[in-house]
Protein backbone atom coordinates (compact mmCIF):
# COMPACT_ATOMS: atom_id res chain seq x y z
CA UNK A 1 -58.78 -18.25 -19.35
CA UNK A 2 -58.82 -21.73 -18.21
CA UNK A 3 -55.33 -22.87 -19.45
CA UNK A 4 -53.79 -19.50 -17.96
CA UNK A 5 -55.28 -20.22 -14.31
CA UNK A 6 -54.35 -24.01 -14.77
CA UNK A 7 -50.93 -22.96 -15.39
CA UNK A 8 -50.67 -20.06 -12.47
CA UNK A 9 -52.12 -22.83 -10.10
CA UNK A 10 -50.33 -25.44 -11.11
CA UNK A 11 -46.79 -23.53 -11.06
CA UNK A 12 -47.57 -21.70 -7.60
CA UNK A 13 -48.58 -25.19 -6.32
CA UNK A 14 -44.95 -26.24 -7.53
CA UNK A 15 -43.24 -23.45 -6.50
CA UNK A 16 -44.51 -22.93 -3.20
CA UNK A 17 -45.73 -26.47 -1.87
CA UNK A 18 -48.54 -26.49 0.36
CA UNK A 19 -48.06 -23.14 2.11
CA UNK A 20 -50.30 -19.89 2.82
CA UNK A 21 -48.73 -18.13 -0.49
CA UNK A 22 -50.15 -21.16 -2.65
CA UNK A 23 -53.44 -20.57 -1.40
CA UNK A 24 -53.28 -17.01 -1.85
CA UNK A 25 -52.18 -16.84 -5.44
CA UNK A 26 -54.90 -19.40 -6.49
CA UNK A 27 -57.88 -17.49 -4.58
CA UNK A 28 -56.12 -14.33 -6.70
CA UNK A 29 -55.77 -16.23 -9.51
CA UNK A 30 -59.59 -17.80 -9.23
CA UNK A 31 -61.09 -14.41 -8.53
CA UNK A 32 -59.40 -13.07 -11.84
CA UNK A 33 -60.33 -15.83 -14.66
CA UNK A 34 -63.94 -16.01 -12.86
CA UNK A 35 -64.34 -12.26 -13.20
CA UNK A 36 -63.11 -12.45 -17.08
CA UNK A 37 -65.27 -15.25 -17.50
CA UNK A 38 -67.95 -13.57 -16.06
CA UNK A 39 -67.71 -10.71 -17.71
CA UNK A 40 -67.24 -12.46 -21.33
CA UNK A 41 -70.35 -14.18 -20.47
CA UNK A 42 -72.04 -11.00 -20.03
CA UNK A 43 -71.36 -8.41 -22.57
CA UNK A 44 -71.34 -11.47 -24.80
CA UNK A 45 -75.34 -12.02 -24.17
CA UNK A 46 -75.53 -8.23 -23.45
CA UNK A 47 -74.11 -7.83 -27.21
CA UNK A 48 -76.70 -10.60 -28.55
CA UNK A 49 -79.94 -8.23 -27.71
CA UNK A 50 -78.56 -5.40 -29.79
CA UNK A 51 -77.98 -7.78 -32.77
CA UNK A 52 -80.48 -7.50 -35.25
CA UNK A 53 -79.07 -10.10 -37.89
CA UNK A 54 -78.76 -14.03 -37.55
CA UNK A 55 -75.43 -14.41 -37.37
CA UNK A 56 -74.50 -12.10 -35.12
CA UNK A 57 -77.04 -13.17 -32.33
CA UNK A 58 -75.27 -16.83 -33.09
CA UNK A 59 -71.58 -15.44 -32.64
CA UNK A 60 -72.45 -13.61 -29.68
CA UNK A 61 -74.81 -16.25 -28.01
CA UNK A 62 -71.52 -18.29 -28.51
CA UNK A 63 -69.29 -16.07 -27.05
CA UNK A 64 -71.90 -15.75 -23.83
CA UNK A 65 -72.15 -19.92 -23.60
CA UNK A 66 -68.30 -20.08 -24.00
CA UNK A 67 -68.13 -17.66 -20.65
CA UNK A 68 -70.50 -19.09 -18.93
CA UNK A 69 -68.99 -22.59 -19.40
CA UNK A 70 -65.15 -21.11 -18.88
CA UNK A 71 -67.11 -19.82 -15.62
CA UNK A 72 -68.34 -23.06 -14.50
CA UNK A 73 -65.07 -24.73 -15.26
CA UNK A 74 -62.83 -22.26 -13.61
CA UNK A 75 -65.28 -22.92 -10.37
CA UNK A 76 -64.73 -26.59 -10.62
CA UNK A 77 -61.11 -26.12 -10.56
CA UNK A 78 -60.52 -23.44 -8.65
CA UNK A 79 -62.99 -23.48 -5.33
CA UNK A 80 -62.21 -27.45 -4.19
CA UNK A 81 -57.82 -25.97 -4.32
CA UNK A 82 -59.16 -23.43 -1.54
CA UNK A 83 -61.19 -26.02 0.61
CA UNK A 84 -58.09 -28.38 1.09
């Protein structure tokens, strides 16, 4: 998720300079990886309280930390682009 809204950023940024359309793809483009992340991060930790066994609570609390972290990340990135 990261790489792909690093890449749509960085190409609209390219693309279309400093304009209105720049900021407009990467507040669509921020919206969408923080929603995937988001969700990711849920249904993976929604998915861990089901799990009886060991390993899947570990795969799935994974999966949940890797969201929430691709969340966080994709919020670092993404929110300072819309302030400038």
């Amino acid at each position: 998720m990261w790489a792909v809204h690093f890449f749509v950023v960085y190409a609209a940024s390219i693309i279309f300079l400093t304009s209105d359309t720049t900021r407009a793809v990467t507040a669509v483009a921020t919206a969408v990886c923080l929603l995937a992340a988001g969700a990711l991060a849920i249904y993976g930790w929604a998915a861990r309280v089901g799990t009886g066994e060991t390993v899947g609570r570990w795969i799935h609390t994974i999966a949940a930390l890797s969201g929430a972290a691709a969340f966080l990340a994709l919020a670092w990135q993404g929110l300072p682009e819309l302030l400038i």
